[in-house]
PDB file of N, CA and C in Angstrom:
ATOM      1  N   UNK A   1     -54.773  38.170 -85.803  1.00  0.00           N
ATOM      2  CA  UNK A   1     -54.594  39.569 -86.127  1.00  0.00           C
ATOM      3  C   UNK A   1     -54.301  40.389 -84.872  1.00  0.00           C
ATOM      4  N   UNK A   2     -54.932  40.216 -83.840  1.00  0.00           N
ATOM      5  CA  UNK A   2     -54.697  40.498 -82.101  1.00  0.00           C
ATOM      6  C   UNK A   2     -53.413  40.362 -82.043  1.00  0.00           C
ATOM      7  N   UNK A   3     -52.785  39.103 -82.200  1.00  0.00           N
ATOM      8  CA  UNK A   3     -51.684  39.179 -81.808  1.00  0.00           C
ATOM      9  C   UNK A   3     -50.235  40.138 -82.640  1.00  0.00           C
ATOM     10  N   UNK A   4     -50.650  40.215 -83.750  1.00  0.00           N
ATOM     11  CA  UNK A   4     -49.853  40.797 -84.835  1.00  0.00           C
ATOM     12  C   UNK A   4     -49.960  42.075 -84.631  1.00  0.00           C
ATOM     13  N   UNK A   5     -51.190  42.992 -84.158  1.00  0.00           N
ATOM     14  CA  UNK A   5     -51.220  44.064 -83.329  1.00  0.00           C
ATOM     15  C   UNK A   5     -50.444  44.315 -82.444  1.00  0.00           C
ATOM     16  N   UNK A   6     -50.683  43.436 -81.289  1.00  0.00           N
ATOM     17  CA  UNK A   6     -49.914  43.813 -80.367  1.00  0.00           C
ATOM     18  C   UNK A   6     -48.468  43.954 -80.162  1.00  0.00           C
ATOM     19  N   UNK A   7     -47.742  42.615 -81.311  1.00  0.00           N
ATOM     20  CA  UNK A   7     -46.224  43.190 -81.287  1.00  0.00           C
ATOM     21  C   UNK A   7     -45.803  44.019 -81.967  1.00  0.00           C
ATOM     22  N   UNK A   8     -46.636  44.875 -83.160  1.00  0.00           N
ATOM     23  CA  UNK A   8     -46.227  45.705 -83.449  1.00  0.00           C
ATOM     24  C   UNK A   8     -46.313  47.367 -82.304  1.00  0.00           C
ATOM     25  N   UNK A   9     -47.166  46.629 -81.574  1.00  0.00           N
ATOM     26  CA  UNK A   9     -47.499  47.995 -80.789  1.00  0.00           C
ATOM     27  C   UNK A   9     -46.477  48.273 -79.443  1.00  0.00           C
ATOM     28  N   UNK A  10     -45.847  47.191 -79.201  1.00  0.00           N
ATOM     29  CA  UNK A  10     -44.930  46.445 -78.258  1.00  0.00           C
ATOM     30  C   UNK A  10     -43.911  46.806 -78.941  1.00  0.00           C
ATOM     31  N   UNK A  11     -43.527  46.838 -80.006  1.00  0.00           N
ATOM     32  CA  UNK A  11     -42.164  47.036 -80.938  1.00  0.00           C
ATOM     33  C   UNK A  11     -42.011  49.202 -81.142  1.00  0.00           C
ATOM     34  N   UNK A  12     -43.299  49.694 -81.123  1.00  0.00           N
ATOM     35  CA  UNK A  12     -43.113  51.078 -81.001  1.00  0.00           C
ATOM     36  C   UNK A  12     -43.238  51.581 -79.864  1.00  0.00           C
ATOM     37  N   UNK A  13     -43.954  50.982 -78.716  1.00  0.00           N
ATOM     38  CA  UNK A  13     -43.433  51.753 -77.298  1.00  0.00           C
ATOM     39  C   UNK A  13     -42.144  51.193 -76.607  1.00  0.00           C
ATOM     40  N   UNK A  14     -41.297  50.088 -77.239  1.00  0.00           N
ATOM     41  CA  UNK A  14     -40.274  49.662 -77.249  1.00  0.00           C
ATOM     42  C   UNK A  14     -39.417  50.308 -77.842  1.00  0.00           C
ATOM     43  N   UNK A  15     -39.521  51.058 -78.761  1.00  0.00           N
ATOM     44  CA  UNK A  15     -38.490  52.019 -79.452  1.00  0.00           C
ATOM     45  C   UNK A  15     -38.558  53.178 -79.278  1.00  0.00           C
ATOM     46  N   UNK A  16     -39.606  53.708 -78.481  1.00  0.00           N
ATOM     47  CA  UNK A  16     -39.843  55.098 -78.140  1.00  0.00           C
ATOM     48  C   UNK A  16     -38.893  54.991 -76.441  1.00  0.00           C
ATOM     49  N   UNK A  17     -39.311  53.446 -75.940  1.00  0.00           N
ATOM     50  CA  UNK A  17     -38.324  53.819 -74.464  1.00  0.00           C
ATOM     51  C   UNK A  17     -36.975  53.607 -74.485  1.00  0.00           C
ATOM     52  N   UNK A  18     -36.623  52.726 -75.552  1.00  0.00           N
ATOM     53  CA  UNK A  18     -35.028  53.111 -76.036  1.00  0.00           C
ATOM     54  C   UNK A  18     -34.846  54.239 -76.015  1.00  0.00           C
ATOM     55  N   UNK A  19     -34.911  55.523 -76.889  1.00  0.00           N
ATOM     56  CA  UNK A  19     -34.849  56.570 -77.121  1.00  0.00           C
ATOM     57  C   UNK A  19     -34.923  56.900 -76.140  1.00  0.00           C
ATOM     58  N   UNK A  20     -35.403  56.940 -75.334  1.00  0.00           N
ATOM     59  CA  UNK A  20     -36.072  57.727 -73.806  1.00  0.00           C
ATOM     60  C   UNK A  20     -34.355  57.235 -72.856  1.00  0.00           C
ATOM     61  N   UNK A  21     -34.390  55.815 -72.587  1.00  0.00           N
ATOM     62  CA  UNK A  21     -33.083  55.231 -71.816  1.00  0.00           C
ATOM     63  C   UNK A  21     -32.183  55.823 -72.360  1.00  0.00           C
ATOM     64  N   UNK A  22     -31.669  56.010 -73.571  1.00  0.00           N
ATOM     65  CA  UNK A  22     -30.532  55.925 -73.661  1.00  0.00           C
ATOM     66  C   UNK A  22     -30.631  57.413 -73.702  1.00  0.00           C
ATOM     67  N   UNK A  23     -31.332  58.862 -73.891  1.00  0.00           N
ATOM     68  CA  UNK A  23     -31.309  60.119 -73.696  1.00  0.00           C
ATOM     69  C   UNK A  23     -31.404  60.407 -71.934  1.00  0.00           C
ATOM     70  N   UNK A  24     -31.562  59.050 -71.392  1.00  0.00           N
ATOM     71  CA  UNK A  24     -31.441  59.726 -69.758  1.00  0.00           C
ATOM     72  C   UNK A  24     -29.929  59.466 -69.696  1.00  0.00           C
ATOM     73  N   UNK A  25     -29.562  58.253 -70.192  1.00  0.00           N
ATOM     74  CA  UNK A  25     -28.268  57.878 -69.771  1.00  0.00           C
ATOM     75  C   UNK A  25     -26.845  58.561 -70.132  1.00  0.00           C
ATOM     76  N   UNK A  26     -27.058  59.307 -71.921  1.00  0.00           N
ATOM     77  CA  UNK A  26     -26.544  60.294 -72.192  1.00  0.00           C
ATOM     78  C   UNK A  26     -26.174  61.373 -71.444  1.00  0.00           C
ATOM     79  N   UNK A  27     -27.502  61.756 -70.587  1.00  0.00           N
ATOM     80  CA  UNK A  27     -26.731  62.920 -69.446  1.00  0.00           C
ATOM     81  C   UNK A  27     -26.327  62.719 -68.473  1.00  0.00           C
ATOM     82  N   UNK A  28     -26.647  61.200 -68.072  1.00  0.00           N
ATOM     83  CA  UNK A  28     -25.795  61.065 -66.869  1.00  0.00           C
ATOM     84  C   UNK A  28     -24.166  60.443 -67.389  1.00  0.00           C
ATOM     85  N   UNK A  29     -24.001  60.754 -68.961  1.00  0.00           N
ATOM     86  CA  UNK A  29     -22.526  60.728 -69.091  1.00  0.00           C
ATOM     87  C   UNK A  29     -22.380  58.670 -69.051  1.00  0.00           C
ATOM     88  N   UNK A  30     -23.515  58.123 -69.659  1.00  0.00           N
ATOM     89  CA  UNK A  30     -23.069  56.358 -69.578  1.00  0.00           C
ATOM     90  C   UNK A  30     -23.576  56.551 -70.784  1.00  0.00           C
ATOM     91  N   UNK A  31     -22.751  55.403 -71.674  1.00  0.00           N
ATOM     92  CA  UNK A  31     -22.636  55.663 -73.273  1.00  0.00           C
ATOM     93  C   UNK A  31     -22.890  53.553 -73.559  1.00  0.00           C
ATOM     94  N   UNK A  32     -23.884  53.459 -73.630  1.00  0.00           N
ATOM     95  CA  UNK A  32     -24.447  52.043 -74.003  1.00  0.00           C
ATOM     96  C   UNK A  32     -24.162  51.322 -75.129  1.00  0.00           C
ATOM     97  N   UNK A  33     -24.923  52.572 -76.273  1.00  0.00           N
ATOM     98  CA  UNK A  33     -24.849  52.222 -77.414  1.00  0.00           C
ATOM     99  C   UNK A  33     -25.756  51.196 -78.048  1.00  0.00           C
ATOM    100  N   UNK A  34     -27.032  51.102 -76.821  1.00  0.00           N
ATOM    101  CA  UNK A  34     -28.220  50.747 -77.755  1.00  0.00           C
ATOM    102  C   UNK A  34     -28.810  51.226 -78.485  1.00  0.00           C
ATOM    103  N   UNK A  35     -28.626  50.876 -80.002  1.00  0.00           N
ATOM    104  CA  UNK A  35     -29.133  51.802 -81.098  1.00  0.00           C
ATOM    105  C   UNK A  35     -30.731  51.186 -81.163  1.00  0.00           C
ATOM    106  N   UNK A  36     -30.940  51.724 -82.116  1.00  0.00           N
ATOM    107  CA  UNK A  36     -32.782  51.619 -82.426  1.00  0.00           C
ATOM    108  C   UNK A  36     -32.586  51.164 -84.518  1.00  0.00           C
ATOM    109  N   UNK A  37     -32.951  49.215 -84.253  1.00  0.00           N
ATOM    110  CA  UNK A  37     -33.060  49.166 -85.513  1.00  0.00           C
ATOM    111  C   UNK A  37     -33.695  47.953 -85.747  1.00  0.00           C
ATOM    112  N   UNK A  38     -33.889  47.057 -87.111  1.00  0.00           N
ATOM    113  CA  UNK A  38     -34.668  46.335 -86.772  1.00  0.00           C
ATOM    114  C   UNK A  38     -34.420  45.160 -85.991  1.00  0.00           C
ATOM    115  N   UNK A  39     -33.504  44.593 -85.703  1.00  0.00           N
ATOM    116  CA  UNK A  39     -33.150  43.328 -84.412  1.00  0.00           C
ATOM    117  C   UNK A  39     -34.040  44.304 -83.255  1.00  0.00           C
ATOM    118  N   UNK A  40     -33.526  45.475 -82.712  1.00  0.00           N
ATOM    119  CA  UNK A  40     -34.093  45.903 -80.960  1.00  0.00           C
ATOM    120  C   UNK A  40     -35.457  46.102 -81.279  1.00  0.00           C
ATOM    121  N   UNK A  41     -35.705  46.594 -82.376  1.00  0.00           N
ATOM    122  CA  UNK A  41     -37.703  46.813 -82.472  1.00  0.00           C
ATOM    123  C   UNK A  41     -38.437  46.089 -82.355  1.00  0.00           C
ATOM    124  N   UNK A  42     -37.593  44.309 -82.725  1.00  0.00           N
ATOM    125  CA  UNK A  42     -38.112  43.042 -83.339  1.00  0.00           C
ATOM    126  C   UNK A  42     -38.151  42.313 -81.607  1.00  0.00           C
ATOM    127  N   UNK A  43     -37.164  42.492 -81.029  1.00  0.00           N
ATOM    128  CA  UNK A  43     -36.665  41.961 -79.868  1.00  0.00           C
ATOM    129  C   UNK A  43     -37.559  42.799 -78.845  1.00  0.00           C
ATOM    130  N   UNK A  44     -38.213  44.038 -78.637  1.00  0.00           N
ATOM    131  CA  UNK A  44     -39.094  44.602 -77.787  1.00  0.00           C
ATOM    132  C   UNK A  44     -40.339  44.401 -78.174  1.00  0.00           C
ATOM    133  N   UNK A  45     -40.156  43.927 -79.620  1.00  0.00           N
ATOM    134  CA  UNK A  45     -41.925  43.606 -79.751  1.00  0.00           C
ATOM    135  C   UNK A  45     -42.371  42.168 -79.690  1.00  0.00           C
ATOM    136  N   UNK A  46     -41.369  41.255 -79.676  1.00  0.00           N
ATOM    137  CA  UNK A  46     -41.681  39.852 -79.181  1.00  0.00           C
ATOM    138  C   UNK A  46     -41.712  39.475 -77.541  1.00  0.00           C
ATOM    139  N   UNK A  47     -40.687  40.384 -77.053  1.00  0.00           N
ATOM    140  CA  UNK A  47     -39.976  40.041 -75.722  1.00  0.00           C
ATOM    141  C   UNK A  47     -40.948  41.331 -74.868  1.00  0.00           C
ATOM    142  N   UNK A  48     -41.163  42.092 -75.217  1.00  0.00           N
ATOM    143  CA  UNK A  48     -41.197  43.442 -74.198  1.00  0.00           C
ATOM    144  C   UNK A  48     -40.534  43.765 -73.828  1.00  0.00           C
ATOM    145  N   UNK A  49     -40.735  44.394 -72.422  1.00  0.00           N
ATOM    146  CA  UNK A  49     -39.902  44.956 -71.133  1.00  0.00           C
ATOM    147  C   UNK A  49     -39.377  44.023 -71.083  1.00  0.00           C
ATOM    148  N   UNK A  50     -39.126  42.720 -70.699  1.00  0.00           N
ATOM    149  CA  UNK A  50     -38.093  42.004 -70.662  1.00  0.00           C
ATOM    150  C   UNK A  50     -36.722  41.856 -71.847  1.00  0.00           C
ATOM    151  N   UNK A  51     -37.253  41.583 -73.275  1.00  0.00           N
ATOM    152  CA  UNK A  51     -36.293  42.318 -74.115  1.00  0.00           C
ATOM    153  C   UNK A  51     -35.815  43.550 -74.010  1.00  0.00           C
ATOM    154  N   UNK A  52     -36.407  44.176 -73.452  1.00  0.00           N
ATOM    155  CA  UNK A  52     -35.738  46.069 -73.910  1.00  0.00           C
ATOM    156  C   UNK A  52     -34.463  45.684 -72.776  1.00  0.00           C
ATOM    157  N   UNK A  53     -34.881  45.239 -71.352  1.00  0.00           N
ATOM    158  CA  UNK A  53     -33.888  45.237 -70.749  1.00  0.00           C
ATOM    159  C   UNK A  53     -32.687  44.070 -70.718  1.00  0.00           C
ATOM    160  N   UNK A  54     -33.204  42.774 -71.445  1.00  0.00           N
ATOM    161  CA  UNK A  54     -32.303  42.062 -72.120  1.00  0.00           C
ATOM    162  C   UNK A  54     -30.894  43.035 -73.016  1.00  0.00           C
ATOM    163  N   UNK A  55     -31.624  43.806 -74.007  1.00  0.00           N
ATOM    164  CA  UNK A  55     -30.728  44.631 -74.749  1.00  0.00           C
ATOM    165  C   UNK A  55     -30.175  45.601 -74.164  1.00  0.00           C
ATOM    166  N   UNK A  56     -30.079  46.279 -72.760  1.00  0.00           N
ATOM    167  CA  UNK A  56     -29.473  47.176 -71.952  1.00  0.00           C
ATOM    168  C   UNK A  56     -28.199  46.044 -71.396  1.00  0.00           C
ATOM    169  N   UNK A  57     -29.062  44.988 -70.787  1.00  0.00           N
ATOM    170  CA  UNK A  57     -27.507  43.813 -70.615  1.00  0.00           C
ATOM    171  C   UNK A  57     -26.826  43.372 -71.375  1.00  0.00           C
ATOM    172  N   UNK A  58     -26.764  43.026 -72.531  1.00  0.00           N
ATOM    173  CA  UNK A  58     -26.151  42.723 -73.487  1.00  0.00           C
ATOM    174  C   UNK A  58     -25.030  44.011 -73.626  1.00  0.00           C
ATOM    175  N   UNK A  59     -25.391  45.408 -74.269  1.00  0.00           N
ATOM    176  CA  UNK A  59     -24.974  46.843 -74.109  1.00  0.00           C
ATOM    177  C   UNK A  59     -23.911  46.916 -72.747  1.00  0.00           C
ATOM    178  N   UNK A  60     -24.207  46.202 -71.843  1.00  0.00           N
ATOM    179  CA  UNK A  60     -23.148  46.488 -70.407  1.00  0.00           C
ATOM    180  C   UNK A  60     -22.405  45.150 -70.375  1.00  0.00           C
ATOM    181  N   UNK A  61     -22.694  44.110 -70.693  1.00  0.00           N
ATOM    182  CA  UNK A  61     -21.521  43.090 -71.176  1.00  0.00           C
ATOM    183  C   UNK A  61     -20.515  43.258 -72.352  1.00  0.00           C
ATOM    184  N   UNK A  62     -21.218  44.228 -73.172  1.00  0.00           N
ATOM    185  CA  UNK A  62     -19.954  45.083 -74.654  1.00  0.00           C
ATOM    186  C   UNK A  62     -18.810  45.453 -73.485  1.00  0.00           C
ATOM    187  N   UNK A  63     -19.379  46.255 -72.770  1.00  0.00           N
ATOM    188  CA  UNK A  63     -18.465  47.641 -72.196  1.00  0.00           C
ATOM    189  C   UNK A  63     -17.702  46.861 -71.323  1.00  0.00           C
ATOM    190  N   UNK A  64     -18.359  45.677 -70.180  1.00  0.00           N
ATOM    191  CA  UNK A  64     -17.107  44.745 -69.763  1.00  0.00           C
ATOM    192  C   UNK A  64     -15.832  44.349 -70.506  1.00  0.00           C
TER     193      UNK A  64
END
Protein backbone atom coordinates (compact mmCIF):
# COMPACT_ATOMS: atom_id res chain seq x y z
CA UNK A 1 0.00 0.00 0.00
CA UNK A 2 3.36 2.29 0.76
CA UNK A 3 4.31 1.77 -2.36
CA UNK A 4 1.01 2.50 -4.29
CA UNK A 5 1.08 5.76 -2.25
CA UNK A 6 3.99 6.86 -3.19
CA UNK A 7 3.60 6.66 -7.02
CA UNK A 8 0.65 8.17 -6.90
CA UNK A 9 2.16 10.98 -4.96
CA UNK A 10 5.24 10.98 -7.39
CA UNK A 11 2.71 11.07 -10.36
CA UNK A 12 1.06 14.56 -8.81
CA UNK A 13 4.20 16.45 -7.92
CA UNK A 14 5.23 15.17 -11.33
CA UNK A 15 2.41 16.86 -12.99
CA UNK A 16 2.37 19.88 -11.02
CA UNK A 17 6.34 20.34 -12.24
CA UNK A 18 5.36 19.76 -15.78
CA UNK A 19 3.05 22.55 -15.56
CA UNK A 20 5.60 24.58 -13.75
CA UNK A 21 8.57 23.59 -16.81
CA UNK A 22 6.75 24.05 -19.44
CA UNK A 23 5.08 27.71 -18.04
CA UNK A 24 8.86 28.75 -17.46
CA UNK A 25 9.74 27.67 -20.86
CA UNK A 26 6.69 29.33 -22.48
CA UNK A 27 8.22 32.68 -21.54
CA UNK A 28 11.36 32.11 -22.42
CA UNK A 29 9.63 31.62 -25.96
CA UNK A 30 10.81 27.35 -26.16
CA UNK A 31 7.69 25.46 -27.17
CA UNK A 32 8.28 21.55 -26.05
CA UNK A 33 5.04 20.40 -26.06
CA UNK A 34 5.08 18.28 -23.03
CA UNK A 35 1.54 17.86 -22.40
CA UNK A 36 0.16 16.51 -19.03
CA UNK A 37 -1.78 13.10 -19.53
CA UNK A 38 -1.96 9.76 -18.55
CA UNK A 39 1.45 8.16 -20.21
CA UNK A 40 3.60 11.58 -18.44
CA UNK A 41 1.64 11.17 -14.96
CA UNK A 42 2.25 7.34 -15.25
CA UNK A 43 5.95 7.89 -16.39
CA UNK A 44 6.73 10.58 -13.34
CA UNK A 45 5.12 8.42 -10.97
CA UNK A 46 7.09 5.25 -11.72
CA UNK A 47 10.31 7.00 -12.92
CA UNK A 48 10.35 10.42 -11.00
CA UNK A 49 12.69 13.16 -11.64
CA UNK A 50 14.35 10.99 -13.81
CA UNK A 51 11.15 10.37 -15.97
CA UNK A 52 9.95 13.97 -15.90
CA UNK A 53 13.30 14.71 -17.44
CA UNK A 54 13.33 11.62 -19.66
CA UNK A 55 10.02 13.31 -21.14
CA UNK A 56 11.72 16.89 -21.62
CA UNK A 57 14.35 14.68 -23.89
CA UNK A 58 12.19 12.91 -25.76
CA UNK A 59 10.12 16.67 -26.35
CA UNK A 60 13.79 18.03 -27.72
CA UNK A 61 14.46 14.97 -29.94
CA UNK A 62 10.59 15.83 -31.61
CA UNK A 63 11.98 19.33 -32.36
CA UNK A 64 15.41 17.84 -33.83
Amino acid sequence: MEKILNVIMRGILGTIAIYFINSMLERMGISLGVGVNMFTVLTSGILGVPGILALYAIGVYKVL
